[in-house]
Protein backbone atom coordinates (compact mmCIF):
# COMPACT_ATOMS: atom_id res chain seq x y z
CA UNK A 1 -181.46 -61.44 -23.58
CA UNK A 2 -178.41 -60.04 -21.95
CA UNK A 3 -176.69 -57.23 -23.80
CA UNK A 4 -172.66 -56.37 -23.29
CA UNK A 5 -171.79 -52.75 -22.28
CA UNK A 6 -170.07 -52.27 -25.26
CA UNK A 7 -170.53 -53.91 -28.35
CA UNK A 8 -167.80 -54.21 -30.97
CA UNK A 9 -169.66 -53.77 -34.60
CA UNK A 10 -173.37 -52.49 -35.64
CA UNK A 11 -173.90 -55.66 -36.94
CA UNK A 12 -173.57 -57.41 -34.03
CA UNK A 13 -175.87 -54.89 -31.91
CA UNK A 14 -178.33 -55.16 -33.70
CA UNK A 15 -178.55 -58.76 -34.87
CA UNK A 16 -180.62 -60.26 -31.92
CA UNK A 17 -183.66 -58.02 -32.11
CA UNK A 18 -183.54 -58.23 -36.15
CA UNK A 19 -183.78 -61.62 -36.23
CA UNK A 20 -186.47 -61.45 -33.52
CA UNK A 21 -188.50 -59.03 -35.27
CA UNK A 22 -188.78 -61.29 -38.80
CA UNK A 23 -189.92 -63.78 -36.90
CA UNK A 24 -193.75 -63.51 -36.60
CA UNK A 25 -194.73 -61.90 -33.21
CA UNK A 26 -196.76 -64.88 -32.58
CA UNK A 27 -193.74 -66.95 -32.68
CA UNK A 28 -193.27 -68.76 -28.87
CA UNK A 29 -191.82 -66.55 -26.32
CA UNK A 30 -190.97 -67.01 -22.78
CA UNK A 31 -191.50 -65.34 -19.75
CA UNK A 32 -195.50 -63.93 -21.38
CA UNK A 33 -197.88 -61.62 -19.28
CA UNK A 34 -201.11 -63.72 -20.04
CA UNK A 35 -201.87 -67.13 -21.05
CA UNK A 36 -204.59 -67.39 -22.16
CA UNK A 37 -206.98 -70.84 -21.17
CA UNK A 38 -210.47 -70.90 -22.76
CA UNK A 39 -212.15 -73.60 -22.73
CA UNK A 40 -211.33 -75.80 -26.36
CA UNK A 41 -208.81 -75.51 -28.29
CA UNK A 42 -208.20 -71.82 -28.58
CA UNK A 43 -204.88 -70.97 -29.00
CA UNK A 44 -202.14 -69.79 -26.35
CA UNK A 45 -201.75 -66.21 -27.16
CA UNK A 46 -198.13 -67.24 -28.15
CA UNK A 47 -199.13 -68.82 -30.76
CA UNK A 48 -200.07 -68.36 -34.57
CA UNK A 49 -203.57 -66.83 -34.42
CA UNK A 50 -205.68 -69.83 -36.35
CA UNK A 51 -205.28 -70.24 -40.14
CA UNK A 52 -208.14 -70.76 -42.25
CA UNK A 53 -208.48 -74.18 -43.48
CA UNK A 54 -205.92 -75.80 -45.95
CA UNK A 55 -207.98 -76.49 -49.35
CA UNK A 56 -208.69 -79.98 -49.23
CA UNK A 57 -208.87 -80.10 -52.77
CA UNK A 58 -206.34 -79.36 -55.64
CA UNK A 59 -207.52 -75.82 -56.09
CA UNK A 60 -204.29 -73.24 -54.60
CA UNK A 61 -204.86 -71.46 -51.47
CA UNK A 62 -205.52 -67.84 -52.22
CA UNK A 63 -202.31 -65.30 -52.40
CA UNK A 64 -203.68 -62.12 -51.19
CA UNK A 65 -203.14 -63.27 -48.16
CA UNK A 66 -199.05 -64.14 -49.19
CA UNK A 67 -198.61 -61.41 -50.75
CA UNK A 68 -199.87 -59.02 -47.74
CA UNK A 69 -197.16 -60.29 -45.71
CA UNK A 70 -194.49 -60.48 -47.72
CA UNK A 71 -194.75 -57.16 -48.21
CA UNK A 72 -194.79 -56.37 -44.25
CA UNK A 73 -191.61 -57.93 -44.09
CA UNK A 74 -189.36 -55.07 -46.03
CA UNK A 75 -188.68 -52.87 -43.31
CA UNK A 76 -186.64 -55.38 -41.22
CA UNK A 77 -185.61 -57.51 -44.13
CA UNK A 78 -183.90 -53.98 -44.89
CA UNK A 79 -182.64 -53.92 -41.61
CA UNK A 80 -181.01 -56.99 -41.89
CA UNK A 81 -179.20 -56.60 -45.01
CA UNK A 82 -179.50 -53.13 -46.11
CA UNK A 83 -176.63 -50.36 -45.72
CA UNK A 84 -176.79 -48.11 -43.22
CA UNK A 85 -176.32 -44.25 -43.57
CA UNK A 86 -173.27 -43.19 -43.82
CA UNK A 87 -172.44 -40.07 -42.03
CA UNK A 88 -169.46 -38.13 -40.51
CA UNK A 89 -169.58 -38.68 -36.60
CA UNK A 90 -167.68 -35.07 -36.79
CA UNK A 91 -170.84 -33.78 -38.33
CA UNK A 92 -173.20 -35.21 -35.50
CA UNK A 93 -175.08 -32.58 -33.36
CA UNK A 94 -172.97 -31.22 -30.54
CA UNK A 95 -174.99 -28.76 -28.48
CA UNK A 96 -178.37 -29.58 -26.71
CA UNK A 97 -181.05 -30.90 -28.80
CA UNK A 98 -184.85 -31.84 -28.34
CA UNK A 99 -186.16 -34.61 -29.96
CA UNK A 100 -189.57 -34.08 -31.20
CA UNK A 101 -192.30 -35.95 -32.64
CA UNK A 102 -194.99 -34.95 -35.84
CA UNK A 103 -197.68 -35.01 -33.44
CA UNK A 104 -198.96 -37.23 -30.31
CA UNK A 105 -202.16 -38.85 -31.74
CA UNK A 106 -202.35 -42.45 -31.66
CA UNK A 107 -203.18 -44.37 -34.99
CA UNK A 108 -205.62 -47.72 -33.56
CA UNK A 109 -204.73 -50.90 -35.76
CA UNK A 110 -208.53 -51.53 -36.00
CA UNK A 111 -211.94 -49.61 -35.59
CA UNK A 112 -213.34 -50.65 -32.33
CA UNK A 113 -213.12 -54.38 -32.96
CA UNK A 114 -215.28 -56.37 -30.99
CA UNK A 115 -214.10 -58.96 -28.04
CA UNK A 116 -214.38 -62.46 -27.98
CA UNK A 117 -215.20 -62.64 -23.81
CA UNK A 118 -214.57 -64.28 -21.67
CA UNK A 119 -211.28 -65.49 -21.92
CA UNK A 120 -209.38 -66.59 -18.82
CA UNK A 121 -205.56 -65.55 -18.49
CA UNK A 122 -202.74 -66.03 -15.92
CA UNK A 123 -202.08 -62.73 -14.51
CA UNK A 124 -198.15 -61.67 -14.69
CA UNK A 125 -198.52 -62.62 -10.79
CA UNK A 126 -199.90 -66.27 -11.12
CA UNK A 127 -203.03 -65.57 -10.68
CA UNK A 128 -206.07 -66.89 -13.04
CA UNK A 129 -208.40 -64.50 -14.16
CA UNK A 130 -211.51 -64.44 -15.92
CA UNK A 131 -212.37 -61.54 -18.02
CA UNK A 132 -215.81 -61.24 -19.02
CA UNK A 133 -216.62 -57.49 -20.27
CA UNK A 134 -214.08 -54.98 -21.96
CA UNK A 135 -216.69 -52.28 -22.38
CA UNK A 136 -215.19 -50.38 -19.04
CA UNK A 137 -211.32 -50.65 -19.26
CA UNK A 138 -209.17 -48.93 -17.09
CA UNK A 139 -205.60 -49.16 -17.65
CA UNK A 140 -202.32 -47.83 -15.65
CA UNK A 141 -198.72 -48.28 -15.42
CA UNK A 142 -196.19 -45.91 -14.78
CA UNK A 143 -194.78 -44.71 -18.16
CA UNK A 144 -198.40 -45.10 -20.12
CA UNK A 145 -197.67 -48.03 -22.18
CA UNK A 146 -201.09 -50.46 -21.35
CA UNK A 147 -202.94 -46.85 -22.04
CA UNK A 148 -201.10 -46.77 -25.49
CA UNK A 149 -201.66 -50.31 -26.50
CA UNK A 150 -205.44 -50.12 -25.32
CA UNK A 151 -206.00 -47.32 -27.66
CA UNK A 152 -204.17 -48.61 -30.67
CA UNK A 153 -205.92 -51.66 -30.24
CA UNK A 154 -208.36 -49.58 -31.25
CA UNK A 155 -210.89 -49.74 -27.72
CA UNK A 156 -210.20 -46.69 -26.57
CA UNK A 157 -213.48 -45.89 -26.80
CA UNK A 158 -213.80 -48.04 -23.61
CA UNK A 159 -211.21 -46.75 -21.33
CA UNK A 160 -212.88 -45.19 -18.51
CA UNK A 161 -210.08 -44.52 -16.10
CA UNK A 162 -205.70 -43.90 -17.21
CA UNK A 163 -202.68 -42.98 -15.76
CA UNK A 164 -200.99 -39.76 -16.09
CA UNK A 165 -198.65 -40.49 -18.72
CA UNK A 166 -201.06 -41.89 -21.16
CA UNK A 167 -201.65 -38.35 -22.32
CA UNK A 168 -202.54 -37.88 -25.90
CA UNK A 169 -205.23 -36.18 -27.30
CA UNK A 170 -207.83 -39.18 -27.51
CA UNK A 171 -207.25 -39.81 -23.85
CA UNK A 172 -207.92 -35.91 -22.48
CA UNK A 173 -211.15 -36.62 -21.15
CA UNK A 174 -210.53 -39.80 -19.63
CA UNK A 175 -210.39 -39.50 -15.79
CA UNK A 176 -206.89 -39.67 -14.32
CA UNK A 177 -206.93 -42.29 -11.62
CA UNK A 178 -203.20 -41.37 -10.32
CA UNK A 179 -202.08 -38.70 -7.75
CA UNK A 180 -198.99 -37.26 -6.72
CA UNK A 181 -196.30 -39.80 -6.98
CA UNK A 182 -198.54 -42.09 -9.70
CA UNK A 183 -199.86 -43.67 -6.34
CA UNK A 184 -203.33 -44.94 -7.40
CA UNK A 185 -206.22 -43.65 -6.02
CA UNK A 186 -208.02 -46.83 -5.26
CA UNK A 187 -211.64 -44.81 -4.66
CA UNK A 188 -211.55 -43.16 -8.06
CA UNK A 189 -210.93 -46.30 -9.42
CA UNK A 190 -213.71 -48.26 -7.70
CA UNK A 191 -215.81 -45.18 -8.28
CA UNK A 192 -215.36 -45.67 -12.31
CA UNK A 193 -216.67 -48.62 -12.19
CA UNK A 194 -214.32 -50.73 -14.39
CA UNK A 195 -215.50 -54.27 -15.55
CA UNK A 196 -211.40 -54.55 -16.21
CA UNK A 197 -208.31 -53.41 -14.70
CA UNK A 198 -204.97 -53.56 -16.32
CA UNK A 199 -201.47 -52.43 -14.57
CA UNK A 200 -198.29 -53.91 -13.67
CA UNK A 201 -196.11 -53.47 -10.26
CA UNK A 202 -194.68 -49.97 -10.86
CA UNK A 203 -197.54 -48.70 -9.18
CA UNK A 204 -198.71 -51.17 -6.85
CA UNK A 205 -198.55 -50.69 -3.26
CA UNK A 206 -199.01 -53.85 -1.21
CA UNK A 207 -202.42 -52.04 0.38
CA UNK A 208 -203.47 -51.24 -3.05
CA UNK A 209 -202.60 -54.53 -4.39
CA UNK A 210 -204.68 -56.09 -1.92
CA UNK A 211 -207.58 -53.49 -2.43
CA UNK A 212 -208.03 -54.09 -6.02
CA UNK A 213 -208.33 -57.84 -5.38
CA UNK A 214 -210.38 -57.89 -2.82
CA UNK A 215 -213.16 -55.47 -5.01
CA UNK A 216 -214.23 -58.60 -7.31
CA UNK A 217 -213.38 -56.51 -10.42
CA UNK A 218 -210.62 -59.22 -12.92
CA UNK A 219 -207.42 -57.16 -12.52
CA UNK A 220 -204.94 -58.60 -14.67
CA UNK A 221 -201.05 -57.61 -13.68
CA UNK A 222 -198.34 -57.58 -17.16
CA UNK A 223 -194.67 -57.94 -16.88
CA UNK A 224 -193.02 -54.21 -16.35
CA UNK A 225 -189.47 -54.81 -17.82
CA UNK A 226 -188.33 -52.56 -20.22
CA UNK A 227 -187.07 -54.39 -23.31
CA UNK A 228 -187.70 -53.78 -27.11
CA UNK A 229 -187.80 -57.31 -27.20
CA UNK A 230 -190.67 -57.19 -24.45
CA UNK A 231 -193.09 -55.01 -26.42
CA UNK A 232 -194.44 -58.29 -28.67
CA UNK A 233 -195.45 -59.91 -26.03
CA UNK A 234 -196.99 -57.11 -23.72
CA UNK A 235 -199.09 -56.09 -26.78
CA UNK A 236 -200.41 -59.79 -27.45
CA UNK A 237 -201.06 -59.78 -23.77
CA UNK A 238 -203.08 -57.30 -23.85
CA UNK A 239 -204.53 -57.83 -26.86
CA UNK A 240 -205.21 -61.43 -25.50
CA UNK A 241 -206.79 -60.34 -22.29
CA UNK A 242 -208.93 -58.10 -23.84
CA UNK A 243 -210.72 -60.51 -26.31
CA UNK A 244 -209.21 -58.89 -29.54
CA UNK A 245 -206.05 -61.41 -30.57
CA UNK A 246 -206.34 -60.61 -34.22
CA UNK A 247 -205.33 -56.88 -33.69
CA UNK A 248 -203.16 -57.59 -30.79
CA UNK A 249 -201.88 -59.97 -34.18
CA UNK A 250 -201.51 -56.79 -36.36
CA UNK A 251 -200.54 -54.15 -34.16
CA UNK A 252 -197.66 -56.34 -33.52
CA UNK A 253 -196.45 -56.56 -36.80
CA UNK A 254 -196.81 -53.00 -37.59
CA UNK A 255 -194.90 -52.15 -34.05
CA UNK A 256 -192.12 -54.13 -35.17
CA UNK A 257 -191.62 -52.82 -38.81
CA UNK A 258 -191.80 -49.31 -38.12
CA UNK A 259 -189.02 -50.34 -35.24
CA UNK A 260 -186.97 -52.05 -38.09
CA UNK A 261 -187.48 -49.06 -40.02
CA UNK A 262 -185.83 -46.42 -37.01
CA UNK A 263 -183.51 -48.51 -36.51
CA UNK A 264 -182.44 -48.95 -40.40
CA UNK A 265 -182.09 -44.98 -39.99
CA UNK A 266 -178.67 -45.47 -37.25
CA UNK A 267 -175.47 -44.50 -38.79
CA UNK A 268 -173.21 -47.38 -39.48
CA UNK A 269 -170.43 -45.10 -37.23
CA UNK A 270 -172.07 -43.81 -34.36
CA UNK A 271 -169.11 -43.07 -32.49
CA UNK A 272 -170.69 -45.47 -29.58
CA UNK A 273 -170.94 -42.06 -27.69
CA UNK A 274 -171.38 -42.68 -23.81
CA UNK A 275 -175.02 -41.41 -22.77
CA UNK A 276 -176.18 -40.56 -19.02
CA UNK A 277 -179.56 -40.94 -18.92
CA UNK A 278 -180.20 -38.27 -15.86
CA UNK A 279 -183.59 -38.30 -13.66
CA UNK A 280 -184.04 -34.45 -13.22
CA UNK A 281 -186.27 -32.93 -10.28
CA UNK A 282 -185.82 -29.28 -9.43
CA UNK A 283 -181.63 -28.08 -9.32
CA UNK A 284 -180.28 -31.57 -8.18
CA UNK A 285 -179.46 -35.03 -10.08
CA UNK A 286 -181.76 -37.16 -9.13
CA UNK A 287 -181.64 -40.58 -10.40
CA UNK A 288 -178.75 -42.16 -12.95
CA UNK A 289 -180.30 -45.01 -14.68
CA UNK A 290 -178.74 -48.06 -15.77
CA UNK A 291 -178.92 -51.53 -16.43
CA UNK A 292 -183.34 -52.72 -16.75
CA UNK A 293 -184.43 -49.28 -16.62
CA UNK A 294 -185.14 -49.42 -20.44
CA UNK A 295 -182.82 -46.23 -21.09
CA UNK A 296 -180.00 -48.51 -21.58
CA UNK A 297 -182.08 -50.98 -24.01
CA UNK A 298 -182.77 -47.66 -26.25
CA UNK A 299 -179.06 -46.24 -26.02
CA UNK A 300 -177.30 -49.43 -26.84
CA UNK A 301 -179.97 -50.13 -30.05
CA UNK A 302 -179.16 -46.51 -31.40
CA UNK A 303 -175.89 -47.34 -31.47
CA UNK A 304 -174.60 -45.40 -27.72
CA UNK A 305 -173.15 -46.72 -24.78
CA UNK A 306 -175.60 -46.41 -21.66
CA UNK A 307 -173.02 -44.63 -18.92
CA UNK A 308 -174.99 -46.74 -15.67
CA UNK A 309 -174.41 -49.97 -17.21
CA UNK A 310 -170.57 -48.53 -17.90
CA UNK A 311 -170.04 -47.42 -14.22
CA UNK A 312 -171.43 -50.69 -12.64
CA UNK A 313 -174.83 -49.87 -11.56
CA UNK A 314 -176.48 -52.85 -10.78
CA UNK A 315 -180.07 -51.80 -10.54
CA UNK A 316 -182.40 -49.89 -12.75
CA UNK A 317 -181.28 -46.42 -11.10
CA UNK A 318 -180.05 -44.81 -8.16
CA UNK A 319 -178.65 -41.70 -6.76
CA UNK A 320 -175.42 -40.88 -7.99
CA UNK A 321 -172.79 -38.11 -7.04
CA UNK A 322 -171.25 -35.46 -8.79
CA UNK A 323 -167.80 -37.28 -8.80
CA UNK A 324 -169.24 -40.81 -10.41
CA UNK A 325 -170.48 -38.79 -13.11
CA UNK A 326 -167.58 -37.10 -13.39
CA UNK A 327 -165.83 -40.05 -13.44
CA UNK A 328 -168.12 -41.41 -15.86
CA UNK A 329 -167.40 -38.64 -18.58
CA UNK A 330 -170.14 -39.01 -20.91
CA UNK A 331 -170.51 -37.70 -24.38
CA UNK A 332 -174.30 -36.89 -23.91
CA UNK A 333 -177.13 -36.02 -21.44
CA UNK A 334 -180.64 -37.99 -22.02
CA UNK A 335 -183.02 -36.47 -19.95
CA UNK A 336 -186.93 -36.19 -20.07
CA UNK A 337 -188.09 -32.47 -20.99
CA UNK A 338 -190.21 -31.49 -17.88
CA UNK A 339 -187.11 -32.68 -15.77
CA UNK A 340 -185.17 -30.01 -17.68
CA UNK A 341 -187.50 -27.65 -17.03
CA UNK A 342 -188.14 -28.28 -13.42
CA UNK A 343 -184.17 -27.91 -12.78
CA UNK A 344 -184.83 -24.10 -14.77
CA UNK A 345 -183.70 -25.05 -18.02
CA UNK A 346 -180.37 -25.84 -19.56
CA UNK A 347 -177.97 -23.71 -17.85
CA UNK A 348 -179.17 -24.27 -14.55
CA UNK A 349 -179.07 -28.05 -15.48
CA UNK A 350 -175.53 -27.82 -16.48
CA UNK A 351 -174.69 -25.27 -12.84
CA UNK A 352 -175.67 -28.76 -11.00
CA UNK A 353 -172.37 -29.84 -9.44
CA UNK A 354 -170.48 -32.44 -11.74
CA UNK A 355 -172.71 -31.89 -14.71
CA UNK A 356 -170.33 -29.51 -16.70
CA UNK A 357 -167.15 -31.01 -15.75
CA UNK A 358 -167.65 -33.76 -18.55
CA UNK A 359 -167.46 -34.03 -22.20
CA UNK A 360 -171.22 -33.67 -22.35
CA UNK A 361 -171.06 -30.79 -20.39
CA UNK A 362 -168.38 -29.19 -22.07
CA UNK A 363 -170.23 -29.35 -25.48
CA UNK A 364 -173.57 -28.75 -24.06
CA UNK A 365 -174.45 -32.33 -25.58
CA UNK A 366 -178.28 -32.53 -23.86
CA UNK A 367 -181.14 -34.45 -26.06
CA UNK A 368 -184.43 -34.08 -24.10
CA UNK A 369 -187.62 -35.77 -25.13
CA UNK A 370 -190.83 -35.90 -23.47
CA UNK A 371 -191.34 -38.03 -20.76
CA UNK A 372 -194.73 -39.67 -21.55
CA UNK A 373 -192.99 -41.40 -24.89
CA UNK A 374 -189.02 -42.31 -24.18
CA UNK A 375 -189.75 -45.31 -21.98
CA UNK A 376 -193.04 -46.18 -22.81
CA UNK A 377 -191.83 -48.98 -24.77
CA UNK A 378 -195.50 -49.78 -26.90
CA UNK A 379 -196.44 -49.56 -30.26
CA UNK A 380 -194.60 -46.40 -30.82
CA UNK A 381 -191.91 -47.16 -30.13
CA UNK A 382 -190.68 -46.96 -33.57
CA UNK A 383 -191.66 -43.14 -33.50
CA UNK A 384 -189.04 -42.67 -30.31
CA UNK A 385 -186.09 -44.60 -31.86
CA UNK A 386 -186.52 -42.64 -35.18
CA UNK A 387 -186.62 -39.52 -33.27
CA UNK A 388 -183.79 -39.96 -31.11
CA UNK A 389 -181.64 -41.01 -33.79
CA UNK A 390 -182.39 -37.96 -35.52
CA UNK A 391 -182.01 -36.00 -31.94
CA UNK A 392 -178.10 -37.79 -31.81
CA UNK A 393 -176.96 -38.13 -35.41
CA UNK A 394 -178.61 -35.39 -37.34
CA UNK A 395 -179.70 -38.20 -39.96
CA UNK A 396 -183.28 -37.08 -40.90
CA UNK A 397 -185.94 -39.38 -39.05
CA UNK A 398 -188.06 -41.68 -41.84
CA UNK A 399 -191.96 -41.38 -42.47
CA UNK A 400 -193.35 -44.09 -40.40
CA UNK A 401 -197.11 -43.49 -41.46
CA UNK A 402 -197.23 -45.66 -43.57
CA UNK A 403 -194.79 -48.57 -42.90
CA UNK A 404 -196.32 -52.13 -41.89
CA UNK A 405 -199.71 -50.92 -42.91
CA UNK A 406 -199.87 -53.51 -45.75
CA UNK A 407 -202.84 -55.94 -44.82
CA UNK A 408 -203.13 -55.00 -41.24
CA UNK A 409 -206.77 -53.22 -41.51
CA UNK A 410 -208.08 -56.93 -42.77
CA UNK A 411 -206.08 -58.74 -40.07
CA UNK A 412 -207.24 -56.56 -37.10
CA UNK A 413 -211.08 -56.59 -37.81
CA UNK A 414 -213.44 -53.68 -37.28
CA UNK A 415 -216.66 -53.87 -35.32
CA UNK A 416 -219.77 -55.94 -35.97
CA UNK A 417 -222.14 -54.22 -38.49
């Protein structure tokens, strides 16, 4: 779905990805990570996960069922046609913020529900694999988000290997099978003895690539883009690869009403404010990102203008100069915390040439979050937007806890007595 660089109304912004998001997420979507092909007539993972039974009789079907999801359908019928705040863009935050989070723990849509194996799936590559075990997962990408959706799957109990950014709590013991750079360290990985490998091409090396294949372990590739509208389908994906559609089902739905729920929390008058999202490391500018990079997807749905996009980058990121930023005269800095504190902290951020000579620089406007969460783009993702809309607006982020839990826990399964 192509986006403009600047869009005229709130309405309009946000439009596509509301009506996308009352849709179910098993609605057909194209472009999906897996497909899954086991034998019968199991569905695609695309599709509705299977009903029971129609009553062949005149007795009524039941309404719990009804009832459950009309009820997970308020955050982004809200969205939709509920007001947004209204708030004073003279009142918005104007020096440097950090947007933080109530804590880092991951909430699984089901307790250890067991697999339905094998399954075979078309890796994101075109490859078929067949997955037999999920018992030794590991799972790696370069911003965390398979890690994420593994655990709120609820089987992280059976991750045995993760990448750097999947960092909560749960995952501390877990053995970190990237090094310096997030290259993977193919013998750790071999030496964990997976039964299932899950990553994307943001870490792949064409030797590594090659190694993994060649070990006879499944190793299933998902699409990498960045999108809000992506994270449906990476989570059925996974979900689908893994043997557990009916929480891949529910964690979906949840994911996308506490989305609808941040994003019911943007101001109707943002101010479109132009936002750099700067790649720090140590005292120079390293990166600029723009359009694909997923920092552009996030500004424009919080109601911002993403400053690569505005300039005419024409990749993800790239080096930029002092004078295009200049040029570029941005109302705000997005950066991830540890960049900020490798370049020594604020100041020294704003002594790299270029920096200060902007409107963002002027009024010290930097939000920093931390880097394992702002481009993750999983299932909490909801948790981001509502923090960096508090981060840019001041408007208090909403209690998430507890929205699209409504019939999930029955949807999702639990483990086999």
């Amino acid at each position: 779905m192509s986006h403009p660089a600047r869009v005229p109304s709130t309405e309009q912004r946000r439009g596509p990805r509301t009506r996308r998001l009352r849709r179910s997420s098993a609605v057909g979507v194209a472009g999906l990570a897996a497909v899954l092909l086991v034998t019968g007539c199991a569905p695609l993972p695309y599709e509705p996960p299977s009903q029971t039974p129609a009553p062949t009789t005149d007795q009524a079907a039941p309404a719990a069922p009804e009832a459950d999801t009309t009820a997970t359908l308020d955050a982004c019928t809200a969205l939709e046609t509920g007001e947004r705040p209204t708030v004073d863009p003279a009142t918005f935050p104007t020096g440097p913020t950090t947007a933080t989070f109530t804590d880092d723990v991951i909430d699984p849509i089901a307790t250890a529900p067991t697999p339905t194996l094998p399954v075979t799936v078309q890796s994101f590559d075109g490859r078929e694999v067949t997955v037999t075990d999920a018992s030794r997962i590991i799972a790696v990408d370069l911003y965390g988000t398979l890690g994420e959706i593994v655990y709120s799957l609820g089987l992280g109990a059976n991750v045995v290997g993760r990448d750097l950014p999947t960092g909560f709590p749960e995952a501390a013991d877990v053995p970190v099978v990237t090094g310096a750079g997030h290259a993977l360290s193919i013998e750790t990985i071999l030496g964990l003895d997976p039964s299932v490998i899950l990553t994307d091409a943001t870490l792949l090396t064409d030797t590594a690539r090659s190694q993994l294949e060649s070990s006879g372990i499944p190793v299933v590739y998902f699409d990498e883009a960045r999108t809000l509208d992506g994270i449906d389908d990476r989570i059925t994906a996974v979900a689908t690869t893994l043997g557990v559609p009916e929480a891949g089902a529910a964690l979906v739905e949840r994911t996308d009403q506490q989305v609808c729920a941040a994003l019911a929390g943007v101001p109707a008058n943002t101010g479109d404010p132009l936002v750099a999202f700067l790649y720090l490391r140590g005292s120079n500018i390293k990166m600029l990102f723009g359009p694909g990079s997923g920092a552009d997807d996030l500004i424009r749905e919080i109601g911002g203008q993403d400053a690569g996009t505005t300039i005419g980058l024409t990749q993800q990121y790239a080096p930029v100069t002092s004078e295009a930023i200049i040029s570029a005269a941005p109302a705000a800095y997005l950066v991830m915390t540890d960049g900020l504190e490798s370049s020594g902290g604020l100041d020294a951020m704003l002594a790299i040439p270029g920096l200060a000579q902007t409107p963002a620089g002027q009024s010290r406007r930097v939000i920093d979050m931390d880097g394992s969460r702002l481009l993750t783009f999983g299932p909490r993702t909801g948790e981001t937007i509502a923090s960096l809309v508090e981060a840019f607006y001041g408007v208090p982020a909403p209690d998430l806890s507890t929205v699209g839990a409504a019939g999930t826990s029955a949807a999702a399964g639990t483990a086999a007595p």
